[in-house]
Each structure stands twice: as C-alpha cells, then as structure tokens.
Protein backbone atom coordinates (compact mmCIF):
# COMPACT_ATOMS: atom_id res chain seq x y z
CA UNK A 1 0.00 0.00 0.00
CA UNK A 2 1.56 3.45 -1.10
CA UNK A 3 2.65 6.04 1.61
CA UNK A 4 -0.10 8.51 2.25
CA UNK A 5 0.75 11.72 0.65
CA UNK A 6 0.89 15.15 2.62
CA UNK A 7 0.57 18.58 1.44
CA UNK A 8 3.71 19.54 3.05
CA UNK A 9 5.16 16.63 1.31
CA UNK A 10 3.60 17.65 -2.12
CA UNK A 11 5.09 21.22 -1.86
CA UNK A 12 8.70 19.95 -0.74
CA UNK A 13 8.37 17.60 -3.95
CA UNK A 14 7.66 20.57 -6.00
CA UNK A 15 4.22 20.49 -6.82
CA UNK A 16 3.07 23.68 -8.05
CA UNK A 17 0.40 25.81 -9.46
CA UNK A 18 1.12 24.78 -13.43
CA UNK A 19 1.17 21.56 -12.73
CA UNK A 20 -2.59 21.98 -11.25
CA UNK A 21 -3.91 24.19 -13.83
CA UNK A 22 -2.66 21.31 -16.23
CA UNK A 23 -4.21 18.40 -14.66
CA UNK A 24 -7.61 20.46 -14.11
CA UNK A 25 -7.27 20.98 -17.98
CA UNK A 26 -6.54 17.59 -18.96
CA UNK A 27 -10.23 16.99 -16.85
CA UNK A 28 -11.58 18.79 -19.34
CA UNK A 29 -10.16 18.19 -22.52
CA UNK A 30 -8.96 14.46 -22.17
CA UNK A 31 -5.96 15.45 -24.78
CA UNK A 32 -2.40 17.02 -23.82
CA UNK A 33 -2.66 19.15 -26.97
CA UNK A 34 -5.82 20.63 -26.06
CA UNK A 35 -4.91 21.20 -22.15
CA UNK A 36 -1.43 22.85 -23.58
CA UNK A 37 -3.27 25.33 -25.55
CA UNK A 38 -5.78 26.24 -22.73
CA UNK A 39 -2.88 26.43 -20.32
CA UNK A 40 -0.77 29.01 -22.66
CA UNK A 41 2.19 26.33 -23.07
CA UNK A 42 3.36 24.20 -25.77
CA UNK A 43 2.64 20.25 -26.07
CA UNK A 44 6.41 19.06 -25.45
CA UNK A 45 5.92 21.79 -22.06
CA UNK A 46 2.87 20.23 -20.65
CA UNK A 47 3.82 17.09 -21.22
CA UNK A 48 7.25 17.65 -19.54
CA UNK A 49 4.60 18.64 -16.83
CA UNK A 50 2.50 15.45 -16.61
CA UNK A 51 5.95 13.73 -16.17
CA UNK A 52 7.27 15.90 -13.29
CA UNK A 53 3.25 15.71 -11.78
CA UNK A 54 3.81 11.67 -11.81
CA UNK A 55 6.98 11.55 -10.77
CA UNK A 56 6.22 13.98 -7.53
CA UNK A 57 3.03 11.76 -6.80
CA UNK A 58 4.99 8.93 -6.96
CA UNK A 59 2.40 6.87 -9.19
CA UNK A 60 0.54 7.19 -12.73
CA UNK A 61 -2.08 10.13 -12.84
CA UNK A 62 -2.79 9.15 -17.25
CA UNK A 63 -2.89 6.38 -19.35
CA UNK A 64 -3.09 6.73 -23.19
CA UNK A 65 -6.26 5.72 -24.68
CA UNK A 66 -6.64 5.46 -29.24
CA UNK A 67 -8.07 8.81 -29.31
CA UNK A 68 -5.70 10.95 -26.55
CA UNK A 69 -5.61 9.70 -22.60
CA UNK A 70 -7.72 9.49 -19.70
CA UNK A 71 -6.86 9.97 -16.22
CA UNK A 72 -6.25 7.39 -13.58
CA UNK A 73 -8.26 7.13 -10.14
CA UNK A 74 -5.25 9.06 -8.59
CA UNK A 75 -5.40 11.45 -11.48
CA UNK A 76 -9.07 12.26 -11.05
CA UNK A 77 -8.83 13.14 -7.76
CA UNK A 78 -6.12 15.26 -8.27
CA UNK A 79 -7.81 17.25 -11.39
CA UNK A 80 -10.67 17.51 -9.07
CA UNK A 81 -9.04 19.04 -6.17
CA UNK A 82 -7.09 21.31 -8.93
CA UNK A 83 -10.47 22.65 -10.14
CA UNK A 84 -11.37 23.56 -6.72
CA UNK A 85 -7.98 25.47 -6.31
CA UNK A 86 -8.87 27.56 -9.53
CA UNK A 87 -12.18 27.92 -8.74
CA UNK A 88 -10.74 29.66 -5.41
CA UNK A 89 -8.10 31.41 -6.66
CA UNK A 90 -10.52 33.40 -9.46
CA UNK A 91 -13.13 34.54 -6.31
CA UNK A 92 -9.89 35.47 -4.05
CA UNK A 93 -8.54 37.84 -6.99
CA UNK A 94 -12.79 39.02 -7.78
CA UNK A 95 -12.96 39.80 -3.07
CA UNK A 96 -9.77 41.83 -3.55
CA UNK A 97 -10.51 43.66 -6.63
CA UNK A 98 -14.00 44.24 -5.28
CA UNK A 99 -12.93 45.17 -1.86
CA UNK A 100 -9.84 47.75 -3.46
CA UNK A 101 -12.33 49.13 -5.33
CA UNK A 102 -15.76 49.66 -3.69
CA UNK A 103 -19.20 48.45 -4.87
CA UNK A 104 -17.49 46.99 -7.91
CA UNK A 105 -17.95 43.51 -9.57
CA UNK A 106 -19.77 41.31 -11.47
CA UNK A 107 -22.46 38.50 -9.95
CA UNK A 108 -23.73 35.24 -11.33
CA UNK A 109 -27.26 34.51 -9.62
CA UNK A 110 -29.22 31.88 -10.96
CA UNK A 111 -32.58 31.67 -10.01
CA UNK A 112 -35.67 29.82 -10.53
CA UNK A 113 -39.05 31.81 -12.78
CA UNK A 114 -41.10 33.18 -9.74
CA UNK A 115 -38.25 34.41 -7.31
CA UNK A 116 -36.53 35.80 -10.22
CA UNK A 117 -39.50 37.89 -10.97
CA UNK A 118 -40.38 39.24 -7.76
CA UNK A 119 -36.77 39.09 -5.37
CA UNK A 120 -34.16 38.91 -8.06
CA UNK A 121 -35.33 41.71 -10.43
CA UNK A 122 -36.35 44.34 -7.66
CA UNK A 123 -33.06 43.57 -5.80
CA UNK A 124 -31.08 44.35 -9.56
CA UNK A 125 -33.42 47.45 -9.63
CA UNK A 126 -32.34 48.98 -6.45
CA UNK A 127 -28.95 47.80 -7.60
CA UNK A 128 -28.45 50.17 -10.33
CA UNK A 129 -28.94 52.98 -8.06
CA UNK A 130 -26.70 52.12 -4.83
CA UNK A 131 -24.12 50.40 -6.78
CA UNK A 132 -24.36 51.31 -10.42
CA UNK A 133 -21.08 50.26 -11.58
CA UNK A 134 -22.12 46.35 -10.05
CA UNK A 135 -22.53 43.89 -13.02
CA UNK A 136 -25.24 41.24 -13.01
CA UNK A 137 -26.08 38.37 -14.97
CA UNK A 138 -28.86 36.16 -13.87
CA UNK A 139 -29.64 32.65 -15.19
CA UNK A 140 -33.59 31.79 -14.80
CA UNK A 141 -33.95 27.68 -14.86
CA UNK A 142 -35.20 24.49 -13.10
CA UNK A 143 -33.53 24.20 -9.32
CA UNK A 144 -30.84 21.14 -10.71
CA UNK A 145 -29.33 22.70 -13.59
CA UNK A 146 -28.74 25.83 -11.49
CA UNK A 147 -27.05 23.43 -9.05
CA UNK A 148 -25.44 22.10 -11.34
CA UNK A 149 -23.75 25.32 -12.99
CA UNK A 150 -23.03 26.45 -9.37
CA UNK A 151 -21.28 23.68 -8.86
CA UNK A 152 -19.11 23.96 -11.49
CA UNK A 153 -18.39 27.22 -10.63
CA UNK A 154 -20.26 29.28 -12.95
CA UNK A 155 -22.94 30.78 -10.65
CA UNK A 156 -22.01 32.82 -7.40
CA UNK A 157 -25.35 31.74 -5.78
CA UNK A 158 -28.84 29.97 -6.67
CA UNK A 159 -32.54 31.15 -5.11
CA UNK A 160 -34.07 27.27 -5.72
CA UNK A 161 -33.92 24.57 -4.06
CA UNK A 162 -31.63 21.69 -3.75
CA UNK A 163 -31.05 18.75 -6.41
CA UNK A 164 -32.34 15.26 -5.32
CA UNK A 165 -29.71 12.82 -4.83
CA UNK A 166 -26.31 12.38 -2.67
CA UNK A 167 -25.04 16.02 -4.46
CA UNK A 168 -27.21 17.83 -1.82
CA UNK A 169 -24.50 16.93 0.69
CA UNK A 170 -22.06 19.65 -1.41
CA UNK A 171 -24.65 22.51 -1.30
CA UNK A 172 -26.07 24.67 1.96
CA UNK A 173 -29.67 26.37 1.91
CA UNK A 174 -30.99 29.31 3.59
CA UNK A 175 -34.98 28.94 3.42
CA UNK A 176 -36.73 32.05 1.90
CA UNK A 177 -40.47 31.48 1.78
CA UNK A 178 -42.76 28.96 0.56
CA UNK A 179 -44.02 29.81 -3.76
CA UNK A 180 -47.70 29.99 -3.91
CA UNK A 181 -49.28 29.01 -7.13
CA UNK A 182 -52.57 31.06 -8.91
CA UNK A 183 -54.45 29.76 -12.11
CA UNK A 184 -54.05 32.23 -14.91
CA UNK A 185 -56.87 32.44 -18.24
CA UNK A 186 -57.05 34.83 -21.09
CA UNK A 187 -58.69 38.30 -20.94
CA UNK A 188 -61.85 36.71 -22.66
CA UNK A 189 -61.80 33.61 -20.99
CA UNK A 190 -65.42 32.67 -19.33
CA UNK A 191 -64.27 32.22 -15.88
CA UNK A 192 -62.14 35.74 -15.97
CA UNK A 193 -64.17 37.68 -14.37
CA UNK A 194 -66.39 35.23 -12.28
CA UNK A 195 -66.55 36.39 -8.48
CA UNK A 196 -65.22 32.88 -7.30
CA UNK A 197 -65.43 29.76 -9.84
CA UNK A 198 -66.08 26.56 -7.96
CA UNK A 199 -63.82 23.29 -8.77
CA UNK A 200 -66.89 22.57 -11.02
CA UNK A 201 -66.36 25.40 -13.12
CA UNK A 202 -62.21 25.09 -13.38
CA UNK A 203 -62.72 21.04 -14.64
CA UNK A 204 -64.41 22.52 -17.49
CA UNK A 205 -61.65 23.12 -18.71
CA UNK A 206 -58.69 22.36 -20.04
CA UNK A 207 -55.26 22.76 -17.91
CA UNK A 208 -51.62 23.44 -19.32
CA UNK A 209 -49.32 22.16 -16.82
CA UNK A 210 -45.75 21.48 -16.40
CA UNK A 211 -44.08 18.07 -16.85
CA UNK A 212 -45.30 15.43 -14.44
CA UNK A 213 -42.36 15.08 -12.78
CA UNK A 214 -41.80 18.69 -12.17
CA UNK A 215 -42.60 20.08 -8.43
CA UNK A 216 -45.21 22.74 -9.50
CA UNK A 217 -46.77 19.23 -11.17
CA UNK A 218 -46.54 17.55 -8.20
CA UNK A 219 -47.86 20.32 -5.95
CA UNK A 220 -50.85 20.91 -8.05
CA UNK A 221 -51.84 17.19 -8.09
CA UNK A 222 -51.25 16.68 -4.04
CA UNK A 223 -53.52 20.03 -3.22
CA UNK A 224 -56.31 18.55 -5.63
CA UNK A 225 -56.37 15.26 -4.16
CA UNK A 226 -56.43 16.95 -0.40
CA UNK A 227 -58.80 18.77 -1.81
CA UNK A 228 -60.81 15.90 -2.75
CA UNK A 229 -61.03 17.25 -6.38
CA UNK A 230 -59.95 15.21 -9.61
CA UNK A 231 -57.01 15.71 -11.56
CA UNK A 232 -57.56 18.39 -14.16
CA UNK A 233 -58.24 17.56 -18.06
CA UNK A 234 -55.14 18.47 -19.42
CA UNK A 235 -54.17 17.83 -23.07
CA UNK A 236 -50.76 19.49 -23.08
CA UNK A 237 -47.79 19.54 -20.43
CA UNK A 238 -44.80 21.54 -20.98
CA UNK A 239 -42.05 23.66 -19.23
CA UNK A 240 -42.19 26.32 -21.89
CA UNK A 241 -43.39 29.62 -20.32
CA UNK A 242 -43.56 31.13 -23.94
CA UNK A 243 -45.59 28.28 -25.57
CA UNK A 244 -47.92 28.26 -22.03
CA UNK A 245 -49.26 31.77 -22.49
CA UNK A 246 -49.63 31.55 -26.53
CA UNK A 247 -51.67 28.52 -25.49
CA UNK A 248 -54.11 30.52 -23.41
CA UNK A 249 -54.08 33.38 -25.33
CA UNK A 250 -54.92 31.45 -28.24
CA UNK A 251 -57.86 29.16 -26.11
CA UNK A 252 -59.75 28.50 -23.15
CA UNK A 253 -57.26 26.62 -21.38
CA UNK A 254 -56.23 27.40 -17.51
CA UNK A 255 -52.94 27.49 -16.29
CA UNK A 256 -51.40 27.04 -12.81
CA UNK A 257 -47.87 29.14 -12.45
CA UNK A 258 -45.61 31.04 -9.75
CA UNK A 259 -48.08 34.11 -8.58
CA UNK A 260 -45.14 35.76 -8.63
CA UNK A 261 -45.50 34.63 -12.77
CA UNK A 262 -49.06 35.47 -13.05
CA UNK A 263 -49.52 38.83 -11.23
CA UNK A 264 -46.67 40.21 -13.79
CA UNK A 265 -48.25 39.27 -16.40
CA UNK A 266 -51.66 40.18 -15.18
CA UNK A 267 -51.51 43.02 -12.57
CA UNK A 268 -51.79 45.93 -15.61
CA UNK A 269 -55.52 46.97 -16.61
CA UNK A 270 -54.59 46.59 -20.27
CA UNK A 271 -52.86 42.93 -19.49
CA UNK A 272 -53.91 40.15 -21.65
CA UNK A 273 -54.08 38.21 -19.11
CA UNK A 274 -56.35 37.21 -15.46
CA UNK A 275 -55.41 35.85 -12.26
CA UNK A 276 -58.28 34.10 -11.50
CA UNK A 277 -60.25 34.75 -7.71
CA UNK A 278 -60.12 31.69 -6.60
CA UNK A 279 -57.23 30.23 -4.35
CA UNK A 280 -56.60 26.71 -4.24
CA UNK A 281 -53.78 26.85 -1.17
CA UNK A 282 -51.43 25.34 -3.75
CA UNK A 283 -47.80 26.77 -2.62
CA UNK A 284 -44.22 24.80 -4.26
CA UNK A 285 -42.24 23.89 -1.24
CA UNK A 286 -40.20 26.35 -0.10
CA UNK A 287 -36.90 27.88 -1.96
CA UNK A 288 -33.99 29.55 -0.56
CA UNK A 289 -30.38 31.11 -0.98
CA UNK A 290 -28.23 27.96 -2.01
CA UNK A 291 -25.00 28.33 -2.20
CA UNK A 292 -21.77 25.61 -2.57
CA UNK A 293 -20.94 23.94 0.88
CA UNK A 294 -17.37 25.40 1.06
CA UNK A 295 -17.88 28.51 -0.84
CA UNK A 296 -17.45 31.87 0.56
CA UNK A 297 -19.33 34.62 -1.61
CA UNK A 298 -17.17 37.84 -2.42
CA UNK A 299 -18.39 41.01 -1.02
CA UNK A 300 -20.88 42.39 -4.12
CA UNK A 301 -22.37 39.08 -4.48
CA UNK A 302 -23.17 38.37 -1.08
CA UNK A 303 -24.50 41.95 -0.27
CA UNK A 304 -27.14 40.89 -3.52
CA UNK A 305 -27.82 37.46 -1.67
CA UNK A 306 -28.48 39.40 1.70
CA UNK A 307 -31.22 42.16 -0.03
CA UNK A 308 -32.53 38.89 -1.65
CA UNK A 309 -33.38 36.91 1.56
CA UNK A 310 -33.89 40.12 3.54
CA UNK A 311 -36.54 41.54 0.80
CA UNK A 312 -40.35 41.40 1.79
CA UNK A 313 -43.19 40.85 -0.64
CA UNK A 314 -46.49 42.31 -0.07
C-alpha cells in the first residue's frame, strides 16, 4: 500500500500551481494538446509537466487511450481538487478587486421563474442605483441545472432549491419562503371575471401544466387530491413559459404558475391576461439562498444574496 501523501510533502516535492492548472485541464479536454493550448504552453511543455506531476506523486495520474488519454483514479482526484484550487483562486482575486475598489464587480445569480420575478429583479433594480457600476447576470432555470452550474463554478449563488440525490451533501440552503401558485386564463376567458369559480367550473376546462415530474406538477396534483377534487383535463404539459401563455391566449385553457408569474403578467388593466379569484392553497415547497458547501461569496455578491433573503413581498 503506497505512503499517504501530505501537502507539506507535495510542496517539498515541488508540486506547483502549473502543474494543477494542467491536470484540471486535462479533466476537461482528455488530450495534452488541447490542455497545452488552454494552459498558454506548448505540447512538449505540458507534457514535460505530466511527467514531473507523476513523478512527484509517486504513481501514474494518465494512461493513453486510441483517441488521446484518460486519467487514472489518482489522477481524477487530483484534477478535481485542482479545479477547486482555480475555482478559489478566481473569487480570491474578484474579493480583492471588489474590496480595493468599492461596490465593484460582477455576480452570477441563478434563479428559478417566480423568485426571479419578484426578489431577483427588484433587488437588480435597487442595484443600479446604490451600486451602479455592479454587473449582473442572472440565469432563470429548473432548481438542478442551477445546481449544477453552481457547482461547477459558474454561478455565485442559486434562489431554488436543492437537487435530489447524494449532491445535496455539497450545497447549503438558507430557506426564503414557501411559492404559492394562482391559475391564470385569457382576458376573454369565461371564468375571468367570475366572483369565485367553484372546482366545477375550473374542470371545465382544459389545464396546461408542467411536466409530471416537475414540483409545481406535483404540488398541483397533491392540493387537488387533499382537496378531494380530480385531476384536471389536461391535453398538453410543458415547461415552456412562452408556448404556455400563446396557449391561453390562443384558447380556453387554464394554467397554474408562480403568482409571482401570473400577477406580472396580469396586474396591468390593459394585461392580456387574469389571475383568476379563486385560491386553491397550492404553494411549491419552499426555496432559498443555495449556495456551494465550502464557498465563501465575495463582497458584491453576497451583499445581492443578503437584499434577496432580507426583501419582503407584499
């Protein structure tokens, strides 16, 4: 069994910071041509590299494969720990930039539909007045792909929820609120107007609703059942926001979104679209401020994240 490895021993040995950006790389690319080029060296240089990496772990980190190499066990773990390091070293130069300079920076917030419409988009709002020269760009998807992206280092923080599965361990959440759900209809529609429609008068009708595995799918159905109603007619599912409201514009369908969704497409008197008056109790479990397990936020980004959670709706 090999000697166990320290970091003091790793340093005396000469590993160093080329060596990591070369092996995180070679994660990536899977060819030493490739990782040279993305690294800013030659392909004789980085593979001089690979050799001095092996021989200062002591073991093989690559093995050639028909179409360029692969890493080894050992090698994976040490591309994966060399990611991190980047991943580090790019938000310690962002803090001291930001922190030399002011209100300065750019943040990556991904966020699912109805947060982003009625936290993330005020928050940005207020933004451009107490810290114009802060730089946002915000990323509106399902709660795993945000996870995902965050984890690879691409988003600062996520207002979602966690991913199913063992990843959930790598992530921490700060609970926000709960996302209630209205019913939304066409300006003609029959029921837009109607002082309180009865769960006889919605199962007239057709319902758009998101894919069955999705959790506003899943909330909808539980409520119903609790509510000892039947599952809605429905004809079309999708996660399409855009084809959603050309499909109730265009019919007599219902739809059940974020309220935070409907009222902004509904609130205005000339809106083409109703909120129903009728309340089902159907609320999305609750979302939050997720962020990566051993990630510290730099200072513009987590002042963002703060006026986020802090921010009340009325």
């Amino acid at each position: 069994m090999p000697k166990p490895l320290s970091a003091d021993l790793l340093a005396q040995r000469g590993l160093k910071l080329s060596h990591l950006r070369l092996m995180a790389a070679l994660a990536e690319s899977g060819q030493i041509s490739v990782a040279a080029g993305q690294i800013g060296t030659t392909q004789p240089a980085a593979s001089r590299l690979l050799a001095e990496v092996e021989r200062i772990v002591g073991v093989p980190v690559h093995h050639r494969t028909g179409r360029g190499m692969s890493l080894t066990a050992v090698g994976q773990a040490l591309a994966a720990r060399a990611q991190r390091i980047q991943m580090e070293l790019r938000d310690a130069a962002r803090d001291m930039t930001e922190v030399a300079s002011g209100s300065v920076g750019h943040v990556r917030i991904g966020s699912v539909t109805g947060p982003a419409i009625d936290r993330v988009l005020p928050t940005l709002r207020n933004a451009r007045l107490t810290a114009p020269q802060v730089t946002v760009e915000v990323v509106v998807s399902p709660s795993d792909l945000l996870c995902e992206q965050l984890l690879a280092g691409r988003l600062d923080f996520v207002i979602g929820r966690l991913p199913e599965g063992p990843s959930r361990n790598l992530f921490t959440l700060a609970p926000i609120a709960t996302e209630p759900v209205s019913l939304v209809v066409r300006k003609g529609h029959p029921l837009a107007h109607h002082p309180n429609p009865t769960p006889q008068d919605l199962m007239a009708y057709d319902w758009v609703m998101p894919p069955p595995d999705s959790l506003l799918s899943r909330a909808v159905h539980a409520r119903l059942r609790a509510s000892g109603m039947p599952s809605p007619p429905q004809r079309l599912s999708t996660a399409s926001f855009l084809l959603i409201f050309a499909l109730i514009q265009q019919s007599n369908a219902i739809a059940p979104l974020a309220r935070a969704v409907v009222t902004s497409f509904s609130a205005h008197p000339d809106a083409s679209y109703v909120e129903l008056a009728v309340d089902l109790g159907i609320e999305v479990e609750p979302f939050g401020l997720v962020t990566r397990a051993d990630a510290i936020l730099p200072p513009v980004a987590a002042r963002l994240a703060r006026e986020i959670q802090n921010m009340v709706i009325l």
